[in-house]
PDB file of N, CA and C in Angstrom:
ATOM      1  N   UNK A   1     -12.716   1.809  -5.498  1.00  0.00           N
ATOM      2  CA  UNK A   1     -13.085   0.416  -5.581  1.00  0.00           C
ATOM      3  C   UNK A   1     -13.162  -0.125  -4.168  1.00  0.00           C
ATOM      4  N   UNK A   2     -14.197  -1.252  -3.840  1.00  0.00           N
ATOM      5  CA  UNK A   2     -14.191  -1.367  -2.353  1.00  0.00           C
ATOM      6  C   UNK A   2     -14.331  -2.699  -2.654  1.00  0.00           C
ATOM      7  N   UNK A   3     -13.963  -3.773  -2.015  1.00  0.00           N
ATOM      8  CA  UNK A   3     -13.560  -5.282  -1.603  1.00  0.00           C
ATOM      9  C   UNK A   3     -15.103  -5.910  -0.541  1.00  0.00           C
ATOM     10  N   UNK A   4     -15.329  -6.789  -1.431  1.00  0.00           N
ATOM     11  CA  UNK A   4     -16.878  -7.260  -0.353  1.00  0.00           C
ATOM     12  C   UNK A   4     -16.547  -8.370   0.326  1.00  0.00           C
ATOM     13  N   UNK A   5     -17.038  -8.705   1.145  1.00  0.00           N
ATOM     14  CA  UNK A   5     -17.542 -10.190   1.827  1.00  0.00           C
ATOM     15  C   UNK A   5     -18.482 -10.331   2.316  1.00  0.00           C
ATOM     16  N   UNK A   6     -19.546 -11.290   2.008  1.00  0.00           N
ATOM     17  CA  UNK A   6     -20.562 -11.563   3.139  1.00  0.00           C
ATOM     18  C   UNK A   6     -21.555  -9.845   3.206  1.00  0.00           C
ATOM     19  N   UNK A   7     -21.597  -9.248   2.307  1.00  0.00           N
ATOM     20  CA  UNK A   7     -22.101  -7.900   2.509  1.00  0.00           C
ATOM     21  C   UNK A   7     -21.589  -6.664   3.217  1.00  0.00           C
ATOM     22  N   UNK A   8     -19.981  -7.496   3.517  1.00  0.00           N
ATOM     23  CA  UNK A   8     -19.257  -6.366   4.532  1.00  0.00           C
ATOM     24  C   UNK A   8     -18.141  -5.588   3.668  1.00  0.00           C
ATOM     25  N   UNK A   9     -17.626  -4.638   3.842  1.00  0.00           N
ATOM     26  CA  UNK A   9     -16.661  -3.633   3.352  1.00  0.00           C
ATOM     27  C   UNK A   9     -15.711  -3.984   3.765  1.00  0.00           C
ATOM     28  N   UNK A  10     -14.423  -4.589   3.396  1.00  0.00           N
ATOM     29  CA  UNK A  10     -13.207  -5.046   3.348  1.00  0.00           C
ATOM     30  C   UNK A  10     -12.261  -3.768   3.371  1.00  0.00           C
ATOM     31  N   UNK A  11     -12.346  -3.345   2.185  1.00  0.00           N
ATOM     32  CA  UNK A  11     -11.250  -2.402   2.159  1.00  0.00           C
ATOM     33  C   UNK A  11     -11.963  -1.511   0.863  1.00  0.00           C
ATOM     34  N   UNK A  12     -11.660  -0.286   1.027  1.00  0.00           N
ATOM     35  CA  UNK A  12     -11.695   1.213   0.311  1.00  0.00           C
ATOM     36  C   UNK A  12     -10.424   1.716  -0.252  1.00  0.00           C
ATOM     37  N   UNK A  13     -10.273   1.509  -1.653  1.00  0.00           N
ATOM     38  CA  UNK A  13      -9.098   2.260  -1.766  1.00  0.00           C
ATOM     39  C   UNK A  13      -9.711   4.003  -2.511  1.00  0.00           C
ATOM     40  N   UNK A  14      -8.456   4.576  -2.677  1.00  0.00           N
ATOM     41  CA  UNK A  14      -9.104   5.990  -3.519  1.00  0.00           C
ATOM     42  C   UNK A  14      -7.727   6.679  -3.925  1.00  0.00           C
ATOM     43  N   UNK A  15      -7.458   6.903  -5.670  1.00  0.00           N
ATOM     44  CA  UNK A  15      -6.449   6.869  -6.175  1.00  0.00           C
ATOM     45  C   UNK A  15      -6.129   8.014  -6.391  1.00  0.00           C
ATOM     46  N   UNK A  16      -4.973   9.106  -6.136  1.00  0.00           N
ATOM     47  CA  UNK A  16      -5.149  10.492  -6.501  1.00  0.00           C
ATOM     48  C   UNK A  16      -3.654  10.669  -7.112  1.00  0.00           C
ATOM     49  N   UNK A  17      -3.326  11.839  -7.925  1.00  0.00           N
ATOM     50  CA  UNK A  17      -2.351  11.706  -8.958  1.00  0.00           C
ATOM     51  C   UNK A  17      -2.173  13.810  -8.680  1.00  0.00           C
ATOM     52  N   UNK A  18      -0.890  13.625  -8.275  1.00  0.00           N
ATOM     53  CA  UNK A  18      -0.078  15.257  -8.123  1.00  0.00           C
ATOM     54  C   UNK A  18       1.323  15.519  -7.913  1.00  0.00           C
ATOM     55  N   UNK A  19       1.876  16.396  -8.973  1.00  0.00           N
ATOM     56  CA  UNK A  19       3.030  16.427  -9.508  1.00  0.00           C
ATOM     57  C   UNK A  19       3.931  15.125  -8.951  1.00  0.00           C
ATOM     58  N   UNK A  20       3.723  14.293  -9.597  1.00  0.00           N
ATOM     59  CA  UNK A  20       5.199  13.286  -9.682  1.00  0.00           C
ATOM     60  C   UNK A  20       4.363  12.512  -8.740  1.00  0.00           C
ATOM     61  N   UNK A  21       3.555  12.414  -8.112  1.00  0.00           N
ATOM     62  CA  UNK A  21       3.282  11.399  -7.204  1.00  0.00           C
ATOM     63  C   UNK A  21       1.675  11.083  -7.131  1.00  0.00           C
ATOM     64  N   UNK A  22       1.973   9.368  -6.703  1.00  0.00           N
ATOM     65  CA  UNK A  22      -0.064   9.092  -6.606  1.00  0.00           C
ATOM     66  C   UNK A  22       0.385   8.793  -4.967  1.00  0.00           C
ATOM     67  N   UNK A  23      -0.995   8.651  -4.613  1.00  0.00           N
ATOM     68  CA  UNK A  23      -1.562   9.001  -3.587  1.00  0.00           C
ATOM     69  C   UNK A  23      -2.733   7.607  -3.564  1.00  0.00           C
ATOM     70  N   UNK A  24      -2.364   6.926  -2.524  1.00  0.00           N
ATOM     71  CA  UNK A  24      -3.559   5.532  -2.511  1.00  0.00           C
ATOM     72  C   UNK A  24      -3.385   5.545  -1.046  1.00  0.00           C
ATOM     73  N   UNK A  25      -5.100   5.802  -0.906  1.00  0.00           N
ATOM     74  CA  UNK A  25      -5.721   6.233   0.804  1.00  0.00           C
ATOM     75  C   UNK A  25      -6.690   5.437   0.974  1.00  0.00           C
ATOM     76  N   UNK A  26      -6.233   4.309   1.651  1.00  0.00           N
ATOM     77  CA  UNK A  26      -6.838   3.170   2.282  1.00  0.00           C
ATOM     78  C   UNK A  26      -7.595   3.017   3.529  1.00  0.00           C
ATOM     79  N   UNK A  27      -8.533   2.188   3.559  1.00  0.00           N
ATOM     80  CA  UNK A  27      -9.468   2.682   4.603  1.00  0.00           C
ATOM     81  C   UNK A  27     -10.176   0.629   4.869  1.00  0.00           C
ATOM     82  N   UNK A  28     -10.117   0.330   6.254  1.00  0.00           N
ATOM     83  CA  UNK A  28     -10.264  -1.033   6.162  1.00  0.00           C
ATOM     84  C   UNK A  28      -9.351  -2.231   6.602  1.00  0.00           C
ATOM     85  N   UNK A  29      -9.238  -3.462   5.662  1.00  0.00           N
ATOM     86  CA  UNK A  29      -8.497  -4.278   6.178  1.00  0.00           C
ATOM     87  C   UNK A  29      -8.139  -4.683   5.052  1.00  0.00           C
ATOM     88  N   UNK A  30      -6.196  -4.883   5.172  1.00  0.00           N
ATOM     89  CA  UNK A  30      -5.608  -5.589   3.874  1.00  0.00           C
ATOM     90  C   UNK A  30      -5.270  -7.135   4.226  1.00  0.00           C
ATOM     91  N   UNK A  31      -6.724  -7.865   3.819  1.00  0.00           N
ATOM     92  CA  UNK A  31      -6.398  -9.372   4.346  1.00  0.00           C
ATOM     93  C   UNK A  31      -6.097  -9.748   3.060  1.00  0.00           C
ATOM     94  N   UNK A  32      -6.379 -10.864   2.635  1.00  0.00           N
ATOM     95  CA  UNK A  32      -6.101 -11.199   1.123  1.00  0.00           C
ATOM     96  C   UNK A  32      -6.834 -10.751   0.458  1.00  0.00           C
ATOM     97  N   UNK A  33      -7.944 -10.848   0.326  1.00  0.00           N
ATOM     98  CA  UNK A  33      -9.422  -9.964  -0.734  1.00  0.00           C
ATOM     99  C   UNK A  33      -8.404  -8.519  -0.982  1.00  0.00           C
ATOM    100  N   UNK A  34      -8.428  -7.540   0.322  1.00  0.00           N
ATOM    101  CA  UNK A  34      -8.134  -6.639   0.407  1.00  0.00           C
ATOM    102  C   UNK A  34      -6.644  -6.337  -0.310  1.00  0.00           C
ATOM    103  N   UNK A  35      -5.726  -7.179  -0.329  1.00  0.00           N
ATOM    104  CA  UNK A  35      -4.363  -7.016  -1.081  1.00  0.00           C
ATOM    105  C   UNK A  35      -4.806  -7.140  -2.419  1.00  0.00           C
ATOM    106  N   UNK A  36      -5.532  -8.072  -3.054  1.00  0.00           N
ATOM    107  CA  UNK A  36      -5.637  -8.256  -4.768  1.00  0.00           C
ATOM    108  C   UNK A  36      -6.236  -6.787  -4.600  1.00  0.00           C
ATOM    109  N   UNK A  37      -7.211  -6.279  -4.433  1.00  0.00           N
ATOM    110  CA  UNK A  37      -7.450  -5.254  -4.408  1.00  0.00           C
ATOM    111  C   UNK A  37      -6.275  -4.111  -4.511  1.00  0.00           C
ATOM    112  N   UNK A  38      -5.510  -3.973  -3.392  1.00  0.00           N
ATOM    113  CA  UNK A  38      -4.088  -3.191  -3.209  1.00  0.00           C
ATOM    114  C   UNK A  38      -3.347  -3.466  -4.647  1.00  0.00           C
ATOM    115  N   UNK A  39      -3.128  -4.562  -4.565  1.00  0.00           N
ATOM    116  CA  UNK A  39      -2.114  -4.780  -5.807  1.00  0.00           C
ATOM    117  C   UNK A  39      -2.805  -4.033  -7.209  1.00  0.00           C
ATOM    118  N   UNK A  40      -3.938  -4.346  -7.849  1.00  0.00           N
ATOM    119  CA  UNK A  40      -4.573  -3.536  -8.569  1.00  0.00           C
ATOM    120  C   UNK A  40      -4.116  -1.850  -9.054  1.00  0.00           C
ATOM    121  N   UNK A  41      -4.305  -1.530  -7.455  1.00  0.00           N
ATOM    122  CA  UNK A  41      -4.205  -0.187  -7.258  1.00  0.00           C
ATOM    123  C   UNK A  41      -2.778   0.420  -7.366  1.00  0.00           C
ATOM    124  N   UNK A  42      -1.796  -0.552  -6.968  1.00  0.00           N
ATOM    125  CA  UNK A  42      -0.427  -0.143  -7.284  1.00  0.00           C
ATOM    126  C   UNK A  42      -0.091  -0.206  -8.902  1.00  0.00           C
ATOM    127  N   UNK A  43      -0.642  -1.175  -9.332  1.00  0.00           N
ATOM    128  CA  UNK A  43      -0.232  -1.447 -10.706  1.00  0.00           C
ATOM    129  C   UNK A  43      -0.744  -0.079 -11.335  1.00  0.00           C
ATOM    130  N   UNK A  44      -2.119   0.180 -11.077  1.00  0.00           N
ATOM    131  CA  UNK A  44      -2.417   1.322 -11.948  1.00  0.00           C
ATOM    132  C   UNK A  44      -1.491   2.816 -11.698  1.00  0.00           C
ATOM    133  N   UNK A  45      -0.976   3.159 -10.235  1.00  0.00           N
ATOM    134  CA  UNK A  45       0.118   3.967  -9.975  1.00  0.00           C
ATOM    135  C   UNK A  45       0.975   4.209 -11.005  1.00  0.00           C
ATOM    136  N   UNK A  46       1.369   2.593 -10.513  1.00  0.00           N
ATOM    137  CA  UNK A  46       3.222   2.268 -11.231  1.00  0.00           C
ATOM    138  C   UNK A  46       2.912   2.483 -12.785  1.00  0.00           C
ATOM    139  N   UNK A  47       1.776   2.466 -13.104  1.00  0.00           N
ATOM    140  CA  UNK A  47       1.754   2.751 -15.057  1.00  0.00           C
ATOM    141  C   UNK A  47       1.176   4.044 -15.278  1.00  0.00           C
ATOM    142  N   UNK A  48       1.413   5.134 -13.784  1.00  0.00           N
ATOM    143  CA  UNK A  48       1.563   6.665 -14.281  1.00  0.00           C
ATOM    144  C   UNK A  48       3.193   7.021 -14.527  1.00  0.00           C
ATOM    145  N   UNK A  49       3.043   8.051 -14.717  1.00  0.00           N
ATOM    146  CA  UNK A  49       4.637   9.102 -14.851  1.00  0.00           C
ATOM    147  C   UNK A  49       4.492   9.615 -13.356  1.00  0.00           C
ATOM    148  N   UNK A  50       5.394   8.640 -12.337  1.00  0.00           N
ATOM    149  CA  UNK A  50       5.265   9.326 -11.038  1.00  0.00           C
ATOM    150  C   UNK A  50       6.364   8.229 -10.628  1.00  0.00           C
ATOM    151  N   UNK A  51       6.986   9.710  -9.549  1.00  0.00           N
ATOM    152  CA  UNK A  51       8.476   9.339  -8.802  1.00  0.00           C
ATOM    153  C   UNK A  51       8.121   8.822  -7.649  1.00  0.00           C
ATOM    154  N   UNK A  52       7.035   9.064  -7.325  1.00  0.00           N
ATOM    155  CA  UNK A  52       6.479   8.761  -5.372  1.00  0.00           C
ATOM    156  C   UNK A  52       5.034   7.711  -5.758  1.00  0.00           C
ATOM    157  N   UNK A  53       4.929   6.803  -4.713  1.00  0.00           N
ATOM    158  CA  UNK A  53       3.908   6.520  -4.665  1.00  0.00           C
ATOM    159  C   UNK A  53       3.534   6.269  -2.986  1.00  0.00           C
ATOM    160  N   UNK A  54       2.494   6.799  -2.416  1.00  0.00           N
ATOM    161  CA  UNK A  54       2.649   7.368  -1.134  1.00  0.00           C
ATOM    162  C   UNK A  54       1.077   6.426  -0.648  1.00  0.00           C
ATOM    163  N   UNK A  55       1.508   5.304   0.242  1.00  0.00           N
ATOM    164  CA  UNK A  55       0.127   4.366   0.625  1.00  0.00           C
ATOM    165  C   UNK A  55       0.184   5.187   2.006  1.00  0.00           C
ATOM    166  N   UNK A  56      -1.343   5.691   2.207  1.00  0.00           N
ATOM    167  CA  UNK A  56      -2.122   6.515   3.019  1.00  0.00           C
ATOM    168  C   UNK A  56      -2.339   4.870   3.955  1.00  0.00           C
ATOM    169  N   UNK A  57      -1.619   4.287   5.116  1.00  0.00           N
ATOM    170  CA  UNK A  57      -2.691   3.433   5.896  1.00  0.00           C
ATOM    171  C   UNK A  57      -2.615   3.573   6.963  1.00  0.00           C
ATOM    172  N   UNK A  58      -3.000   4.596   7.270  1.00  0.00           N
ATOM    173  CA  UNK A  58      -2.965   5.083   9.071  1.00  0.00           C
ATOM    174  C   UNK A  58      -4.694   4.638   9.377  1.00  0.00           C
ATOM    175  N   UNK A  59      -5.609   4.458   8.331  1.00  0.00           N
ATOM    176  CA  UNK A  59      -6.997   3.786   8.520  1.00  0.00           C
ATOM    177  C   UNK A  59      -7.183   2.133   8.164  1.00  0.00           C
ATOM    178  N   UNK A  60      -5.976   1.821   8.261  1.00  0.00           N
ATOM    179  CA  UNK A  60      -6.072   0.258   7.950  1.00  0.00           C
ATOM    180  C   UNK A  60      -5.867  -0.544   9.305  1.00  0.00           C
ATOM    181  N   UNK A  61      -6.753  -1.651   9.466  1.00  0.00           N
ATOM    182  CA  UNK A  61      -6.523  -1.918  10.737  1.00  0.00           C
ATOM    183  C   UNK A  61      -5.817  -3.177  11.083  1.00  0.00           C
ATOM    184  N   UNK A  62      -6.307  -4.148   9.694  1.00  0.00           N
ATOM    185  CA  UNK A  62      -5.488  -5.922   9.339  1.00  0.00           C
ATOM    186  C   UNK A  62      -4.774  -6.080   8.202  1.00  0.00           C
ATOM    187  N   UNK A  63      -3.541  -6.113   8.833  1.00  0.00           N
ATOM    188  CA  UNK A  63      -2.759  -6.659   7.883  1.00  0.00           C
ATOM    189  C   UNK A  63      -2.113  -7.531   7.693  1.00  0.00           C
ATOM    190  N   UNK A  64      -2.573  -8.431   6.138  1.00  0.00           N
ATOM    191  CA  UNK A  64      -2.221  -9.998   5.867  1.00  0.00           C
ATOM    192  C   UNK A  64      -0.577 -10.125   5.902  1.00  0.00           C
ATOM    193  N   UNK A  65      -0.286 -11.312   5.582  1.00  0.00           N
ATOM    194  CA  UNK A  65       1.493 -12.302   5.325  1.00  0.00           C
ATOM    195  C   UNK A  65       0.803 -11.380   3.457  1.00  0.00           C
ATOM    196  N   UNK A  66      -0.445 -11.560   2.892  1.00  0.00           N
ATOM    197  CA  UNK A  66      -0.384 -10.948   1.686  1.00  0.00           C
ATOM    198  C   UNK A  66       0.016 -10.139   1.109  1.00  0.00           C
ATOM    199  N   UNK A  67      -0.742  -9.017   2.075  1.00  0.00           N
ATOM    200  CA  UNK A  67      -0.591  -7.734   1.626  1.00  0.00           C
ATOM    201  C   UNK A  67       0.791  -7.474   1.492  1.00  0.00           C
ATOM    202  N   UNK A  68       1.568  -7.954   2.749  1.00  0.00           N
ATOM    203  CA  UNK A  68       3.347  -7.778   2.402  1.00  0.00           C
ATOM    204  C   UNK A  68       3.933  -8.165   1.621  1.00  0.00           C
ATOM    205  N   UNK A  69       3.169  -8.961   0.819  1.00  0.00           N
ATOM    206  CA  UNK A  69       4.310  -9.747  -0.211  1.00  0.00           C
ATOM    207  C   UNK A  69       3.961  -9.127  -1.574  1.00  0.00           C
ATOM    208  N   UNK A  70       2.113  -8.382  -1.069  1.00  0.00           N
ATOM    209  CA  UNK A  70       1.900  -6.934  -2.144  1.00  0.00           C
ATOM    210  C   UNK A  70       2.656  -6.466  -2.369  1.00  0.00           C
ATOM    211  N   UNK A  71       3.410  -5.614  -1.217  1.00  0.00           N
ATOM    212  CA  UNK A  71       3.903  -4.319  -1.113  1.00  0.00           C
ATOM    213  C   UNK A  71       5.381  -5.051  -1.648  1.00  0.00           C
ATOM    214  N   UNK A  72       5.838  -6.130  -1.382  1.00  0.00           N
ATOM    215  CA  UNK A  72       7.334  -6.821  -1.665  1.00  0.00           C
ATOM    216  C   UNK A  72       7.233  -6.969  -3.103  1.00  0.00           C
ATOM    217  N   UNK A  73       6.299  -7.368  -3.137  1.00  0.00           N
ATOM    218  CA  UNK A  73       6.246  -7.258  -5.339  1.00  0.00           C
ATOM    219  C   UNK A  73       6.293  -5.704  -6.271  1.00  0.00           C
ATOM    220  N   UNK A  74       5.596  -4.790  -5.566  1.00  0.00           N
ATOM    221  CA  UNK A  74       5.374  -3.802  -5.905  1.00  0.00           C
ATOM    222  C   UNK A  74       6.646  -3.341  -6.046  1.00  0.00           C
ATOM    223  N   UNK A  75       7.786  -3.154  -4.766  1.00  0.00           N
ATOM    224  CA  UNK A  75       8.896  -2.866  -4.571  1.00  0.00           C
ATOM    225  C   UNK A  75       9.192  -3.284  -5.689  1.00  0.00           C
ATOM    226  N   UNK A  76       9.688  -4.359  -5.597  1.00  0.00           N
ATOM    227  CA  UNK A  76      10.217  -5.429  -6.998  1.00  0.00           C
ATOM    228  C   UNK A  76      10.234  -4.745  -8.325  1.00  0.00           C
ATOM    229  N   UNK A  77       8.475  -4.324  -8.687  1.00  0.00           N
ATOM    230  CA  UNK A  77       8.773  -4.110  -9.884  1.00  0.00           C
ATOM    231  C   UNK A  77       8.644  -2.354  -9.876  1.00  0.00           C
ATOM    232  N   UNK A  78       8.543  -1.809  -8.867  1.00  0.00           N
ATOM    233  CA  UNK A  78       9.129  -0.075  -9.281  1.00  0.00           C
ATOM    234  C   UNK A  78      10.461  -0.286  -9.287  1.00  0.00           C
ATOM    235  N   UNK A  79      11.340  -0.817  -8.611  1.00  0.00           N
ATOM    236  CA  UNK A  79      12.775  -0.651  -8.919  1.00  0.00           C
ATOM    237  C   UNK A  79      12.817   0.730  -8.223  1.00  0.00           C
ATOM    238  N   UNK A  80      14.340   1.425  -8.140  1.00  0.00           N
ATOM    239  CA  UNK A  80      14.843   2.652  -7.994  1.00  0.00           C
ATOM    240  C   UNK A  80      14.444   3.681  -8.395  1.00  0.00           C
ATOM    241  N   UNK A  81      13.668   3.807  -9.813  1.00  0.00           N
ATOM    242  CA  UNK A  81      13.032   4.840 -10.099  1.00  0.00           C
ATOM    243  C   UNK A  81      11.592   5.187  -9.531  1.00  0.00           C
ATOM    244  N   UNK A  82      11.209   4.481  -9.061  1.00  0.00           N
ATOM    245  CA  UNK A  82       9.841   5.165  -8.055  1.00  0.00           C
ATOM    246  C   UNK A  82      10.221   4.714  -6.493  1.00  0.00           C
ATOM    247  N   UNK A  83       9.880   5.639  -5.642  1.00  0.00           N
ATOM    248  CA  UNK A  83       9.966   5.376  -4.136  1.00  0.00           C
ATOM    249  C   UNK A  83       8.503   4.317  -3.491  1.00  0.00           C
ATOM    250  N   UNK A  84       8.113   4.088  -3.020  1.00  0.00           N
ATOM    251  CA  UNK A  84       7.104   3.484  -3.005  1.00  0.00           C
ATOM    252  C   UNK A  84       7.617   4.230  -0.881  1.00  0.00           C
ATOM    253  N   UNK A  85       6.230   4.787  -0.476  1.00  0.00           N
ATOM    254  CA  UNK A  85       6.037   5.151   0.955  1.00  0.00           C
ATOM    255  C   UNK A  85       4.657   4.613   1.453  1.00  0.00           C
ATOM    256  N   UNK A  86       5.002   4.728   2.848  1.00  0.00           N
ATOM    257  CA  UNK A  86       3.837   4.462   3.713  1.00  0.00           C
ATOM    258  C   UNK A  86       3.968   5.251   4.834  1.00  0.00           C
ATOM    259  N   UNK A  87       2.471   6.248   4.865  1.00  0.00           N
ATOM    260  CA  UNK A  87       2.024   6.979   5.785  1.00  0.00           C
ATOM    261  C   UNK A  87       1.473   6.273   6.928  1.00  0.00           C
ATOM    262  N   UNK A  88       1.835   6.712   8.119  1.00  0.00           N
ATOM    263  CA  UNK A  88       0.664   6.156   9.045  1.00  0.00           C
ATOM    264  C   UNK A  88       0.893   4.820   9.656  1.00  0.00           C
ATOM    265  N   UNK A  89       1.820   4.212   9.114  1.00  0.00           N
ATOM    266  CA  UNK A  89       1.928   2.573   9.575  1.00  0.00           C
ATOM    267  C   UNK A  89       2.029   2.323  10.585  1.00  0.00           C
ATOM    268  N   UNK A  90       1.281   1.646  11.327  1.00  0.00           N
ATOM    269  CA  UNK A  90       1.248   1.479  13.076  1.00  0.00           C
ATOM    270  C   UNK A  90       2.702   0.431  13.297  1.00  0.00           C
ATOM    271  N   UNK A  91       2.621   0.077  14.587  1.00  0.00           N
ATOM    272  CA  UNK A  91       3.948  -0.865  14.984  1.00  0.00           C
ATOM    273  C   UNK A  91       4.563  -1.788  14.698  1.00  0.00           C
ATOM    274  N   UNK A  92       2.341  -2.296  14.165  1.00  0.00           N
ATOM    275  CA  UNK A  92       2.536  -3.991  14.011  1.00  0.00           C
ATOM    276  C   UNK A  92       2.818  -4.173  12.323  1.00  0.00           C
ATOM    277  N   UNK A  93       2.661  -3.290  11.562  1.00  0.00           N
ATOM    278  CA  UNK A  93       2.901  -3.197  10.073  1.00  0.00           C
ATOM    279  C   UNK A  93       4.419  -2.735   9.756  1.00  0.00           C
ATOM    280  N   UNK A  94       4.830  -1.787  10.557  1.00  0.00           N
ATOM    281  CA  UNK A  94       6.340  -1.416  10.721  1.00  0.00           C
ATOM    282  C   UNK A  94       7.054  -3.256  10.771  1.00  0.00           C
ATOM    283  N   UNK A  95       6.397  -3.617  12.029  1.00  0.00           N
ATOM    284  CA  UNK A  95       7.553  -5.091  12.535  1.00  0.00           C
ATOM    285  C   UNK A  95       7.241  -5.548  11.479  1.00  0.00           C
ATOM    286  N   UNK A  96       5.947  -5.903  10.821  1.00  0.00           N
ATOM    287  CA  UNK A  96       6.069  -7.154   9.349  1.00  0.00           C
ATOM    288  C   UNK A  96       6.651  -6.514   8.460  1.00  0.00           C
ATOM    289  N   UNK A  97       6.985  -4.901   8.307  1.00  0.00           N
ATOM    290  CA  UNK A  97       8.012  -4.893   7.219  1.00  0.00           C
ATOM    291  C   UNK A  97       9.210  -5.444   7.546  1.00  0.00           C
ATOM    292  N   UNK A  98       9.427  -4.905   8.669  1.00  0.00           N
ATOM    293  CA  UNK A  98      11.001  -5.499   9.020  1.00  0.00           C
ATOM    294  C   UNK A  98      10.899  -6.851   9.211  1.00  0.00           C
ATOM    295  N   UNK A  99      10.525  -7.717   9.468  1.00  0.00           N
ATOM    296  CA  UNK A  99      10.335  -9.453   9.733  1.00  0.00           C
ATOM    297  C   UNK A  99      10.338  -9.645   7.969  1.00  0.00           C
ATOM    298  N   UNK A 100       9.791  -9.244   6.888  1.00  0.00           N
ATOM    299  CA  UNK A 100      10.033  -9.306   5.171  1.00  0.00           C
ATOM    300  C   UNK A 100      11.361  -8.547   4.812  1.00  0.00           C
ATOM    301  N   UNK A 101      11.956  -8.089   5.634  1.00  0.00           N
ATOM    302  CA  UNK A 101      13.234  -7.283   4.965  1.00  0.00           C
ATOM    303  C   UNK A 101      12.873  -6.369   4.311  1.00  0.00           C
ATOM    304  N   UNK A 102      11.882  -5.259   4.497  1.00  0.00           N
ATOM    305  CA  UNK A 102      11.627  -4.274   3.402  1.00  0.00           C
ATOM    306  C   UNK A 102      11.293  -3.220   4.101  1.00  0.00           C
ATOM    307  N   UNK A 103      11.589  -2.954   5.744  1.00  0.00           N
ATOM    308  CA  UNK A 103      11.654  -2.064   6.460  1.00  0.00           C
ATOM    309  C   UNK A 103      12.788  -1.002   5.521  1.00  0.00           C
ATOM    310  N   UNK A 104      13.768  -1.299   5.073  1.00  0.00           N
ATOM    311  CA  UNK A 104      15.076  -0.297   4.039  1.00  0.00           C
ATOM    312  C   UNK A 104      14.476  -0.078   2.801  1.00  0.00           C
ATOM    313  N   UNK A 105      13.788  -0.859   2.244  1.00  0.00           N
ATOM    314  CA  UNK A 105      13.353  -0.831   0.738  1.00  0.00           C
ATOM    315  C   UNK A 105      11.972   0.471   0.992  1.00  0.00           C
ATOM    316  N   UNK A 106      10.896   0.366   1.832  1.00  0.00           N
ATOM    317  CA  UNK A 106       9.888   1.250   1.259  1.00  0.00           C
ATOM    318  C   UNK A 106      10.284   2.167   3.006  1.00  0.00           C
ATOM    319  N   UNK A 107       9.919   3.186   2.437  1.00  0.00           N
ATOM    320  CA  UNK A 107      10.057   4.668   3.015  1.00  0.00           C
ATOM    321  C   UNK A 107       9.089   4.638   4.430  1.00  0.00           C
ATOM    322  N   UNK A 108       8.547   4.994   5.349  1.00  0.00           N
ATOM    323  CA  UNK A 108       8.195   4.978   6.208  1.00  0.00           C
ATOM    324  C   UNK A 108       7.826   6.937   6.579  1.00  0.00           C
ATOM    325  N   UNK A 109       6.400   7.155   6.738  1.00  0.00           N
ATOM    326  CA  UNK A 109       6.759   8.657   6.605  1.00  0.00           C
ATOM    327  C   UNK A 109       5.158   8.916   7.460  1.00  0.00           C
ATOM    328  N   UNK A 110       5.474  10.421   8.152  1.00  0.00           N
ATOM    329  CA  UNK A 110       4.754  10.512   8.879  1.00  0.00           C
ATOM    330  C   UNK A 110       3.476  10.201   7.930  1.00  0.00           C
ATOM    331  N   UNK A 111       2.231  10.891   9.045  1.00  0.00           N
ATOM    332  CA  UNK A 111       1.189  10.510   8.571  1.00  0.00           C
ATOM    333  C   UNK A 111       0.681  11.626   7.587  1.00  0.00           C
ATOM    334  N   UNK A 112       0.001  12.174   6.811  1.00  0.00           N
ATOM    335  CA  UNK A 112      -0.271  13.030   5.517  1.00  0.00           C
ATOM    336  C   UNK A 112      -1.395  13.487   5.452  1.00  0.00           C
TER     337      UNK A 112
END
């Protein structure tokens, strides 16, 4: 699924599913368009049979106050039984986890 504006490409997601874990490999910018989008994509995850859910954004380049409060809801509702990770996260996505308090809550892992 890809996110439009103005005729431009926002964001690319692409959903993949292997033993116990999905796989969402993002490509773009998670501004707000781009998070409803994200959120979408987690929901459909979180309603597989999977322990991991592993966000690919080492190709993402903007990231909203949204998208974090994506990823802060998402947390929310996997709870303990799913891990929720992020590959790839540059410095400035690392600091807005930690500035949301969820630098401890989602996993941080090389790139994949």
């Amino acid at each position: 699924m890809t996110a439009q504006r103005q005729s431009e490409t926002v964001l690319e997601c692409h959903l993949g599913f292997s033993a116990g874990t999905a796989r969402i490999d993002l490509v773009g910018a998670l501004d707000e368009c781009g998070a409803e989008i994200l959120a979408a994509y987690l929901e459909r995850a979180g309603d597989a049979d999977v322990d991991r859910i592993v966000l690919n954004v080492a190709n993402v380049g903007v990231v909203s106050a949204a998208a974090v409060r994506c990823l802060a809801h998402a947390q929310q509702r996997f709870g303990p039984s799913t891990w929720l990770m992020l590959a790839g996260a540059d410095a400035d996505l690392r600091g807005a986890l930690r500035r949301a308090s969820l630098d401890s809550a989602i996993a941080l892992v090389p790139d994949s």
